[in-house]
N, C-alpha and C. Protein backbone atom coordinates (compact mmCIF):
# COMPACT_ATOMS: atom_id res chain seq x y z
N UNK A 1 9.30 26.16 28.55
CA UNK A 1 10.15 26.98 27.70
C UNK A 1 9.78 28.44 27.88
N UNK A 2 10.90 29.47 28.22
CA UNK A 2 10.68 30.78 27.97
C UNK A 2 10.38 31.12 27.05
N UNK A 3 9.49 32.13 26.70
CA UNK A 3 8.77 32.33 25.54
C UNK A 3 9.28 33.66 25.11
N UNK A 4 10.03 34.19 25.75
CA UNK A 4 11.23 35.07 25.25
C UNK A 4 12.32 34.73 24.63
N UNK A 5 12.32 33.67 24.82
CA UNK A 5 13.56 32.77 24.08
C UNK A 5 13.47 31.97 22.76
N UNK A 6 14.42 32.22 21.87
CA UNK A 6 13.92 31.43 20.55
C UNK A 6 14.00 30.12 20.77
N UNK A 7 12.90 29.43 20.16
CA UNK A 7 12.91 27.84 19.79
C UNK A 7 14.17 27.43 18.44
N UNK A 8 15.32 26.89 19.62
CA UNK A 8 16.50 26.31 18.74
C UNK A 8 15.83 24.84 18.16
N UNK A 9 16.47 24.47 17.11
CA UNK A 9 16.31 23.24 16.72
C UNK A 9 16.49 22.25 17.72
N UNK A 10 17.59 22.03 18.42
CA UNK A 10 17.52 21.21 19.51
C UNK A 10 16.47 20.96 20.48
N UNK A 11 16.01 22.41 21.07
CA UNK A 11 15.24 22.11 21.82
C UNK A 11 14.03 21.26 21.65
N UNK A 12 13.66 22.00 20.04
CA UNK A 12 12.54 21.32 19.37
C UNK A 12 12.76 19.77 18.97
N UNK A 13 13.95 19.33 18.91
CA UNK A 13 14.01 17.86 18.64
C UNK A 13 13.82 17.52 19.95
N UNK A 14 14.74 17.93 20.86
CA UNK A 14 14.10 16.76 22.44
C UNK A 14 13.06 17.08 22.66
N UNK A 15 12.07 17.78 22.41
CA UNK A 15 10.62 17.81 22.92
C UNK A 15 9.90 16.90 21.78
N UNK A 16 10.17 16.87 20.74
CA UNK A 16 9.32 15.70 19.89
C UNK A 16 10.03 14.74 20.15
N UNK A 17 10.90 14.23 20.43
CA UNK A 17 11.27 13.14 20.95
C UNK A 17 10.80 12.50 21.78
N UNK A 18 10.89 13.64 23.19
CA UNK A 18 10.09 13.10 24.37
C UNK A 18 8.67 12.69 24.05
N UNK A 19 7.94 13.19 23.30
CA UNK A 19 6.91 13.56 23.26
C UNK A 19 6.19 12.30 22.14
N UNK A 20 6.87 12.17 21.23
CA UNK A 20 6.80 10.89 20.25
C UNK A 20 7.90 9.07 20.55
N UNK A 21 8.26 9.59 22.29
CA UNK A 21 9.03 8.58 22.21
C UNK A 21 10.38 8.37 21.36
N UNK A 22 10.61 8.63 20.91
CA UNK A 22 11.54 8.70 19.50
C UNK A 22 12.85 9.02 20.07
N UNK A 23 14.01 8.19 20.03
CA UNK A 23 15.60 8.75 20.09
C UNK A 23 15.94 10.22 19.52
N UNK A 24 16.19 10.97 20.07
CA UNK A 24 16.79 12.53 19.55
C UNK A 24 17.66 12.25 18.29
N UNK A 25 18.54 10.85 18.52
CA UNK A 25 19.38 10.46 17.33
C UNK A 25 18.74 10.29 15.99
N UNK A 26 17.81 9.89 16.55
CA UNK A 26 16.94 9.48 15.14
C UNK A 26 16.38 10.56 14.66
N UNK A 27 16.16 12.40 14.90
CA UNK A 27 15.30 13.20 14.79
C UNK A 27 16.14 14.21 13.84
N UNK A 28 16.14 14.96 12.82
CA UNK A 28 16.78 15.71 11.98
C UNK A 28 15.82 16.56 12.09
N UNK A 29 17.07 18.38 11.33
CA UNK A 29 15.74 19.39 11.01
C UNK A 29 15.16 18.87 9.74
N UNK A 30 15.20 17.97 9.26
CA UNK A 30 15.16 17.44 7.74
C UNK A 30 13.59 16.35 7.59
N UNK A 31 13.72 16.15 9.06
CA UNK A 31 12.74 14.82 9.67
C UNK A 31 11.43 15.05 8.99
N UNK A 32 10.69 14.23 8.72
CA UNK A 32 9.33 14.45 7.89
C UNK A 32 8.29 14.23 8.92
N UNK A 33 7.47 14.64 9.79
CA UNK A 33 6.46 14.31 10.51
C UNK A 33 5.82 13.33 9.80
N UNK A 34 5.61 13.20 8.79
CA UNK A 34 4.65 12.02 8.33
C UNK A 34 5.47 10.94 7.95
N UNK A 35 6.55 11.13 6.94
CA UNK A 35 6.92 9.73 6.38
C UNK A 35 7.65 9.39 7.55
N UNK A 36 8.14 9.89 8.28
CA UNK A 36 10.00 9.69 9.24
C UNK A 36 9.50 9.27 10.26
N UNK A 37 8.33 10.35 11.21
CA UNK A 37 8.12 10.43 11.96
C UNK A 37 6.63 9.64 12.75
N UNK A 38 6.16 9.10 11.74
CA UNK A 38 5.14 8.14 11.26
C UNK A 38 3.90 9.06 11.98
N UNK A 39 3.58 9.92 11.53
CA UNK A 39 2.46 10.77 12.44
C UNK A 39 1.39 11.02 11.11
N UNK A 40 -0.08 11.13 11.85
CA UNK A 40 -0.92 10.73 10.72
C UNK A 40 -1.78 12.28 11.15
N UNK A 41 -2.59 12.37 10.38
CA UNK A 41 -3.04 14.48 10.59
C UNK A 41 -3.26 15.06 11.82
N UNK A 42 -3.17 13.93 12.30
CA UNK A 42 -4.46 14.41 14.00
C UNK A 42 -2.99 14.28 14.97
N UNK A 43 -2.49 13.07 14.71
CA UNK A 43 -1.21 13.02 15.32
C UNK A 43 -0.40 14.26 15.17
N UNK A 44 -0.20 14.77 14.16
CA UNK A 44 0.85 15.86 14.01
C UNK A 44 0.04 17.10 14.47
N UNK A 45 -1.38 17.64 14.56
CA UNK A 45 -1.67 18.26 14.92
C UNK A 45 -1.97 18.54 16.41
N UNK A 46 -2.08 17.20 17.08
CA UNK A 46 -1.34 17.30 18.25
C UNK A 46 -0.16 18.06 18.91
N UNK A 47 0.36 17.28 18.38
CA UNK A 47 1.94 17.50 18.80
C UNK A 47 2.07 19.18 18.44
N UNK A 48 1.16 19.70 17.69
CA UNK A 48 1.75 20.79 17.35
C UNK A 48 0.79 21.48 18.36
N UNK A 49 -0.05 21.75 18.50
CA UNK A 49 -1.08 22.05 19.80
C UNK A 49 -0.27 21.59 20.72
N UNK A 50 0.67 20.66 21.17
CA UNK A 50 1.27 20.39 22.31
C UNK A 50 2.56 21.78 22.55
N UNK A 51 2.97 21.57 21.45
CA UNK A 51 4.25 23.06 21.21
C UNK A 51 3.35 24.55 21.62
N UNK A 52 2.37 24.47 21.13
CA UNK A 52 2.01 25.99 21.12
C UNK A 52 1.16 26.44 22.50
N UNK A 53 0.82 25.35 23.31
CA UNK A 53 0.70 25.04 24.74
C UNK A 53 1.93 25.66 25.26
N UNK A 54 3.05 24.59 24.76
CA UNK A 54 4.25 24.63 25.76
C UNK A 54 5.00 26.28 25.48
N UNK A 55 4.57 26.56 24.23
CA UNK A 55 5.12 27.82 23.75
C UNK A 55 4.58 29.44 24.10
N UNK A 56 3.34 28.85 24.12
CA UNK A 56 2.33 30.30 24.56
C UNK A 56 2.10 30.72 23.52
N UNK A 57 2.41 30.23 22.06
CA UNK A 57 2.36 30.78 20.71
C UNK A 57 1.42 30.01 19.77
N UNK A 58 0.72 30.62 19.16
CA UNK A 58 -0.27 29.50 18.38
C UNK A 58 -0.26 30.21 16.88
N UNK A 59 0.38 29.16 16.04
CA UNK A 59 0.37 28.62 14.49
C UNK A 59 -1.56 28.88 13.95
N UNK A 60 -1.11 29.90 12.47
CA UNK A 60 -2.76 29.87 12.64
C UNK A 60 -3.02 28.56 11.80
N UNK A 61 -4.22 27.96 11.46
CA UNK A 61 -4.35 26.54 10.88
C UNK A 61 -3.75 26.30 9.54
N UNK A 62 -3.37 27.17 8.86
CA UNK A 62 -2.89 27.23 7.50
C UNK A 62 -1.41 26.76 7.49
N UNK A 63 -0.50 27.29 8.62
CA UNK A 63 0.73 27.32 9.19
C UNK A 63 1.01 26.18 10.01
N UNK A 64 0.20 25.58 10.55
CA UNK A 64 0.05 23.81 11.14
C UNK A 64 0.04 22.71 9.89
N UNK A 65 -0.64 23.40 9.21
CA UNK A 65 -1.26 22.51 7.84
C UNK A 65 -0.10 22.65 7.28
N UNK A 66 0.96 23.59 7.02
CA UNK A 66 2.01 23.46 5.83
C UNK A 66 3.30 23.00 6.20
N UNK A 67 3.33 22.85 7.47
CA UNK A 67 4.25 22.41 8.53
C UNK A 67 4.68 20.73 8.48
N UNK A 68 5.47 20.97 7.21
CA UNK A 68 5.99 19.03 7.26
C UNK A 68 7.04 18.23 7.94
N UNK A 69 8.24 19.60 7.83
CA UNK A 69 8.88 18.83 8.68
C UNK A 69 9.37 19.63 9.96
N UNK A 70 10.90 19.10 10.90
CA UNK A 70 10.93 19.80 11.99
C UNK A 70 11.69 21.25 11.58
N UNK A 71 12.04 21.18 10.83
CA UNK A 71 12.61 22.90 10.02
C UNK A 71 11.68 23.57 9.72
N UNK A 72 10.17 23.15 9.40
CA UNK A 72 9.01 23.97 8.91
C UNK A 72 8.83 24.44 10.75
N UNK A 73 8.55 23.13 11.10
CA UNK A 73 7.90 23.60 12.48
C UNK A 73 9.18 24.45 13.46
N UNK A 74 10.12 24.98 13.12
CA UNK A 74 10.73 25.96 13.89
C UNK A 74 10.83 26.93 13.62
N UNK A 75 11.00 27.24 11.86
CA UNK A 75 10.31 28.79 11.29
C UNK A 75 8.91 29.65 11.76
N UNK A 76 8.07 28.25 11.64
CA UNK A 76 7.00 28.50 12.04
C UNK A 76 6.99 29.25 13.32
N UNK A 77 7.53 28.87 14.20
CA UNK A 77 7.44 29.07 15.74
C UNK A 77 8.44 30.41 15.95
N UNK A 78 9.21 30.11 15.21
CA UNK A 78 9.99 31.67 15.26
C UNK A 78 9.58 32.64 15.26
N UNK A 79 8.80 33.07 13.70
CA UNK A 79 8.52 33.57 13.36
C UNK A 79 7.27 34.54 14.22
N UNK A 80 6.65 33.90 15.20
CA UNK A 80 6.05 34.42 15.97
C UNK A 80 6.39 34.95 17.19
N UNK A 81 7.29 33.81 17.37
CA UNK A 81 8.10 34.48 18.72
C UNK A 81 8.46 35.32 18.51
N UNK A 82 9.56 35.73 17.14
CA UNK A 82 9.97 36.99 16.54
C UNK A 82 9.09 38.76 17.22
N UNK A 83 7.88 37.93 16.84
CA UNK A 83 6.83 38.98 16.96
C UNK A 83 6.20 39.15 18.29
N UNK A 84 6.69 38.56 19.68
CA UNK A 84 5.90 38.50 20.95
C UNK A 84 6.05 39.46 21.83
């Protein structure tokens, strides 16, 4: 992913998709990493270390931690990109 480029919701659903296995159909901005998405602390903090890899952008731990669902985790990511 260009890191000049904003992280759309879409994009961010097919990459947790790919990434959790998971049908894109099945993935909302609404999606809960924990209850929906069955991901347990380490799991989701993965995945989110996997984004900020793929992103070049890194969430500070407070902002990983408050990050529940996939609408948290694209503000989140914006919001920095905003700033790159």
């Amino acid at each position: 992913m260009d890191k000049k480029k904003s992280l759309t919701e879409d994009k961010l659903i097919e990459f947790v998709s790919w990434e959790l296995d998971v049908p894109a159909e099945e993935i909302f901005p609404s999606s809960s990493l924990v209850s929906d998405l069955n991901l347990d602390d380490q799991d989701k903090m993965l995945l989110i270390a996997e984004l900020e890899n793929r992103m070049d952008v890194y969430l500070t731990p407070e902002e990983a931690e408050k990050a529940e669902t996939i609408q948290d985790l694209k503000q989140c990511f914006h919001a920095h990109l905003e700033h790159a």
